[in-house]
N, C-alpha and C. Protein backbone atom coordinates (compact mmCIF):
# COMPACT_ATOMS: atom_id res chain seq x y z
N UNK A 1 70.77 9.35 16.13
CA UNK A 1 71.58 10.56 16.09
C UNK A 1 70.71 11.74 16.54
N UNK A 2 70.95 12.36 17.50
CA UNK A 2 70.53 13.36 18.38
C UNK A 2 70.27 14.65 17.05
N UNK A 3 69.47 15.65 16.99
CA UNK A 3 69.75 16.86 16.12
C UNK A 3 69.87 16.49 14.68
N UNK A 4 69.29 15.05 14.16
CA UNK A 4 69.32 14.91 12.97
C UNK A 4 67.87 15.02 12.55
N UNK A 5 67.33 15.04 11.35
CA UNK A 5 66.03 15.04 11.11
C UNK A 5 66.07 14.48 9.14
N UNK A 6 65.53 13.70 8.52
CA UNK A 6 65.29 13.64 7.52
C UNK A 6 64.24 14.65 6.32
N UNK A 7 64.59 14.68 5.35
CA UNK A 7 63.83 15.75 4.15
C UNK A 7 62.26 14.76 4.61
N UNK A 8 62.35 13.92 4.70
CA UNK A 8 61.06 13.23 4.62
C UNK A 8 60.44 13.76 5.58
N UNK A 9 60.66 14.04 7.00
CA UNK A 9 60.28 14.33 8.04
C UNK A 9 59.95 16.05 8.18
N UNK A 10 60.69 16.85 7.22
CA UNK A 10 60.84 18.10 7.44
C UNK A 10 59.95 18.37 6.39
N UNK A 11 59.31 17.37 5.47
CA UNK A 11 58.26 17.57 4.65
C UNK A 11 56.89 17.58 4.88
N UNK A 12 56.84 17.33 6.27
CA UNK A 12 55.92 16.63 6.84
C UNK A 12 55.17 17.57 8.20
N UNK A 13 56.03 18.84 8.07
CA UNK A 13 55.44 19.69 9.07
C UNK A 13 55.06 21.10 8.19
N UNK A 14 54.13 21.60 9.01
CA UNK A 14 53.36 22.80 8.76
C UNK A 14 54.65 23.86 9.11
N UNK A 15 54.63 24.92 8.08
CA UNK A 15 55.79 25.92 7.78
C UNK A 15 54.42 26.89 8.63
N UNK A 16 54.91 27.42 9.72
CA UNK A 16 54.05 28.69 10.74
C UNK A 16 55.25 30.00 10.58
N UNK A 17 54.49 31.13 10.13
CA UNK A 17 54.66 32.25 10.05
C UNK A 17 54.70 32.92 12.09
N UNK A 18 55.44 33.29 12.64
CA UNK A 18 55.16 33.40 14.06
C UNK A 18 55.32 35.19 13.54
N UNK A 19 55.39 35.96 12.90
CA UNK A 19 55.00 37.24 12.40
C UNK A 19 53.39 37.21 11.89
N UNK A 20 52.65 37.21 12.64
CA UNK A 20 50.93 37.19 12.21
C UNK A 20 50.63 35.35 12.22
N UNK A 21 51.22 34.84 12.72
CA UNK A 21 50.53 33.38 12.76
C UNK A 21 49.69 32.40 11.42
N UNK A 22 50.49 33.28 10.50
CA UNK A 22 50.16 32.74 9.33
C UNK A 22 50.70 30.94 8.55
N UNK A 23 49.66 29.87 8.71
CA UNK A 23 50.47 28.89 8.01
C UNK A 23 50.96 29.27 6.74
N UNK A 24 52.09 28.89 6.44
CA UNK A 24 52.58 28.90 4.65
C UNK A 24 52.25 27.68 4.14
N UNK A 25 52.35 27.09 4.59
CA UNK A 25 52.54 25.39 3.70
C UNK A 25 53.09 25.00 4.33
N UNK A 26 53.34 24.12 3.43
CA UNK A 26 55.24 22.64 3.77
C UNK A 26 56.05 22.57 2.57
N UNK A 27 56.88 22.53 3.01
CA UNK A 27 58.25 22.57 2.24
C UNK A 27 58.11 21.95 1.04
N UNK A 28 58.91 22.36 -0.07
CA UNK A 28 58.40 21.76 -1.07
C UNK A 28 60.09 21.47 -1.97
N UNK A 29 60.90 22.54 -1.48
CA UNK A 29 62.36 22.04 -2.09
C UNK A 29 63.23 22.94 -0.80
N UNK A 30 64.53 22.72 -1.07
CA UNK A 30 65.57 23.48 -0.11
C UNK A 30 66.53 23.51 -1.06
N UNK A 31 67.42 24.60 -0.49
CA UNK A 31 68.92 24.92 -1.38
C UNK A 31 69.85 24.52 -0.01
N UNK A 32 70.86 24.00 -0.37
CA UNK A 32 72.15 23.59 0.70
C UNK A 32 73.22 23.75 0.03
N UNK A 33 73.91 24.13 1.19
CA UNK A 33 75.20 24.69 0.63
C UNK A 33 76.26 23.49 0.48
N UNK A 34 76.84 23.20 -0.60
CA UNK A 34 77.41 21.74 -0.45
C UNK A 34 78.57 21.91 0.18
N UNK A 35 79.10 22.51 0.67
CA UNK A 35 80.84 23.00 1.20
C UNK A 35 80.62 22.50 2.41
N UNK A 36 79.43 23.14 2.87
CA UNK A 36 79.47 23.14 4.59
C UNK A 36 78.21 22.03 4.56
N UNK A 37 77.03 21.36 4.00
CA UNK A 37 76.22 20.66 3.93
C UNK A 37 75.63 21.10 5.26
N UNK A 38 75.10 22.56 4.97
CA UNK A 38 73.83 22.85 5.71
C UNK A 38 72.94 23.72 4.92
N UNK A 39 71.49 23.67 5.67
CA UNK A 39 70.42 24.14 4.50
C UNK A 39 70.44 26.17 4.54
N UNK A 40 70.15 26.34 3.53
CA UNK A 40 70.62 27.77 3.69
C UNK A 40 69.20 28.55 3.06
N UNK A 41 68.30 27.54 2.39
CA UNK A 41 66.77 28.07 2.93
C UNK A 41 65.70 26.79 2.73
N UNK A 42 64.64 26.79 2.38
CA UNK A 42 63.38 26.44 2.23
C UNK A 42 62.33 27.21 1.53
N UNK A 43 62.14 25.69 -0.03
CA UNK A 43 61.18 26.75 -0.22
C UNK A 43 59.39 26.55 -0.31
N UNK A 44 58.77 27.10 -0.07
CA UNK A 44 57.27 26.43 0.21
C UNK A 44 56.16 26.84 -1.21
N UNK A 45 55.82 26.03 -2.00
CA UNK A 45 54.87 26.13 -3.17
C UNK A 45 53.79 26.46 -2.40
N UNK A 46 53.55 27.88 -3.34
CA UNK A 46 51.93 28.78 -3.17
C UNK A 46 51.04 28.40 -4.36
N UNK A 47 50.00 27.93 -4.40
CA UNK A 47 49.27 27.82 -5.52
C UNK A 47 48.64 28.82 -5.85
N UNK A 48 48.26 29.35 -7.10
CA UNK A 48 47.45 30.79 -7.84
C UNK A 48 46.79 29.53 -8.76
N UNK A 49 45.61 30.76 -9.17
CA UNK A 49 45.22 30.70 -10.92
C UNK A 49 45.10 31.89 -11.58
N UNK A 50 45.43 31.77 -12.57
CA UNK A 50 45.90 32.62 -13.35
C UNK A 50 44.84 32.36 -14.86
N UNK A 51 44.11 32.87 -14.74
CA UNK A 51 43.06 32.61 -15.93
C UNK A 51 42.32 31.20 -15.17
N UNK A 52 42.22 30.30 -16.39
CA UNK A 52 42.04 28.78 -16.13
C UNK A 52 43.31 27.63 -15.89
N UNK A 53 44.28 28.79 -15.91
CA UNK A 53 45.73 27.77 -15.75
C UNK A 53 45.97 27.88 -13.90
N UNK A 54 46.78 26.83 -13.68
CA UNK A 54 46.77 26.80 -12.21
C UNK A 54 48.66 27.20 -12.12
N UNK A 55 49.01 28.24 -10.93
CA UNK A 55 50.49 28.18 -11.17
C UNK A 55 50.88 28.37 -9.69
N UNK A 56 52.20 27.68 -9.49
CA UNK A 56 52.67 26.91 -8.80
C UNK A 56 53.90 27.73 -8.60
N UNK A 57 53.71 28.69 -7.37
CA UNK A 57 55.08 29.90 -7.29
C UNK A 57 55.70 29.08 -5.74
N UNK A 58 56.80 30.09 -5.23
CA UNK A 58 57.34 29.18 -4.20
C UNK A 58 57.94 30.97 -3.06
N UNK A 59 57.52 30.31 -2.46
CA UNK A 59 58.03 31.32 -0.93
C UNK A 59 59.44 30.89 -0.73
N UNK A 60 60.46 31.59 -0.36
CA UNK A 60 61.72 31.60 0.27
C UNK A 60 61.81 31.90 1.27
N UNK A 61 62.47 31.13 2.55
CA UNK A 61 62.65 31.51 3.82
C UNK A 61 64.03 30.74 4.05
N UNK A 62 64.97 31.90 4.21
CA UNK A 62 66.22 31.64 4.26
C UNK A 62 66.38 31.14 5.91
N UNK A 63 67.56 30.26 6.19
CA UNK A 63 67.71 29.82 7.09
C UNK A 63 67.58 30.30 8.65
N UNK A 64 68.30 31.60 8.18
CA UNK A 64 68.30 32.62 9.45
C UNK A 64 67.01 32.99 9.96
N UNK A 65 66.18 32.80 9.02
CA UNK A 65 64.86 33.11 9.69
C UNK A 65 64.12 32.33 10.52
N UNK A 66 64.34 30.72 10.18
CA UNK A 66 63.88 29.89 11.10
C UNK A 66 64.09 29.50 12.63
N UNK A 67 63.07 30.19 13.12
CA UNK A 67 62.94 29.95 14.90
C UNK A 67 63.33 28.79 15.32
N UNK A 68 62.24 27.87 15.00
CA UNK A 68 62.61 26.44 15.82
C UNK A 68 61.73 25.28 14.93
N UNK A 69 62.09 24.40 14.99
CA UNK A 69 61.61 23.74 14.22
C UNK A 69 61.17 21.85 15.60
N UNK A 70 59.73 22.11 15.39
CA UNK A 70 59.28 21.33 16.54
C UNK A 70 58.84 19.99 15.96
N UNK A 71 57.78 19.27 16.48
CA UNK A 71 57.27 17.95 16.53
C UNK A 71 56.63 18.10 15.83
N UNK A 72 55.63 18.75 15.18
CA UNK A 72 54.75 19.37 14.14
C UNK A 72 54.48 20.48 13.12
N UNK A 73 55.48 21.69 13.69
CA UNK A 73 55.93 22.14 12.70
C UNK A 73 56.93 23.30 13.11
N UNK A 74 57.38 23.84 11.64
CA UNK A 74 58.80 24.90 11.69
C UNK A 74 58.42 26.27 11.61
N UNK A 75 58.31 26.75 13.09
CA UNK A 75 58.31 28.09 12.88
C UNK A 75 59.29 29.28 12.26
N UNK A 76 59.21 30.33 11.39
CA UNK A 76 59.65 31.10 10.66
C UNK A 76 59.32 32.25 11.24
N UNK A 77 60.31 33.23 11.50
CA UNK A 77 60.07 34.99 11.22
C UNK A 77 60.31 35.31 10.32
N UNK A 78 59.19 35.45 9.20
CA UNK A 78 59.48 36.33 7.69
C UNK A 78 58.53 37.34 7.68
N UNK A 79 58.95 38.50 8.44
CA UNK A 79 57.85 39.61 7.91
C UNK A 79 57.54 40.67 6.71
N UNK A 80 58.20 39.96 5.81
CA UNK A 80 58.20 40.11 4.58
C UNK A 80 58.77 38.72 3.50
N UNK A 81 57.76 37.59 3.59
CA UNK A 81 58.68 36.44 2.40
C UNK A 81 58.82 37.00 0.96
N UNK A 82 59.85 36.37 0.38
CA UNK A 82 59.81 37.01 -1.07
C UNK A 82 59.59 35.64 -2.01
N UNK A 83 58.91 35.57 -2.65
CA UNK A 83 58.88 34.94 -3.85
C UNK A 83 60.15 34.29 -4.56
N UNK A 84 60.61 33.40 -4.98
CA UNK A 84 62.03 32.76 -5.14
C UNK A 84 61.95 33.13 -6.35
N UNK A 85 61.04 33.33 -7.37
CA UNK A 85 61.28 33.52 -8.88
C UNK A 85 60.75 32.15 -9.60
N UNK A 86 60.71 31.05 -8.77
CA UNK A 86 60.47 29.63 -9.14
C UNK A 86 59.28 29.41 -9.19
N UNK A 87 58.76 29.06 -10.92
CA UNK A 87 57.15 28.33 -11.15
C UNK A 87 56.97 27.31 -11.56
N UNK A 88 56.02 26.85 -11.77
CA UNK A 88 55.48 25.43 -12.42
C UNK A 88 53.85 25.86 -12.54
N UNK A 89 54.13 25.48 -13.96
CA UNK A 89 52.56 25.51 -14.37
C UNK A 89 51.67 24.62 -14.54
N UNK A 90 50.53 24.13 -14.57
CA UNK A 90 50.19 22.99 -14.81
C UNK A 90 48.92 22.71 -15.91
């Protein structure tokens, strides 16, 4: 199937910032819209520490922002990402 791609596969590429050429990561969850079953963002886990605890925040890059998404990785225009609100501590 032409234009299909698997979560496995889209897990698997480097998230590029093309606003300052910054890597983010790789994907780490997505939100989809179940009506229309398309992805409506991506979100990429930032690691911190925070004292001696390690915490586990997440970048949002809503769909519209994504340029193109290649053989190695998905370029993004976010010249400002925001933080999703989503942690994990460990």
């Amino acid at each position: 199937m032409d234009g299909c791609i698997s979560f496995c596969e889209l897990q698997k590429k480097q998230v590029i910032n093309v606003c300052g050429g910054r890597n983010l990561g790789y994907i780490g969850d997505m939100t989809i819209d179940l009506c229309s079953f398309r992805i409506l963002s991506i979100d990429i886990p930032v690691q911190s520490r925070v004292f001696s605890f390690k915490k586990c925040e997440y970048i949002r890059i809503y769909s519209s922002q994504i340029e193109q998404i290649g053989e190695d990785a998905i370029l993004v225009r976010a010249p400002s990402h925001e933080k999703c609100g989503k942690t994990r501590k460990f």
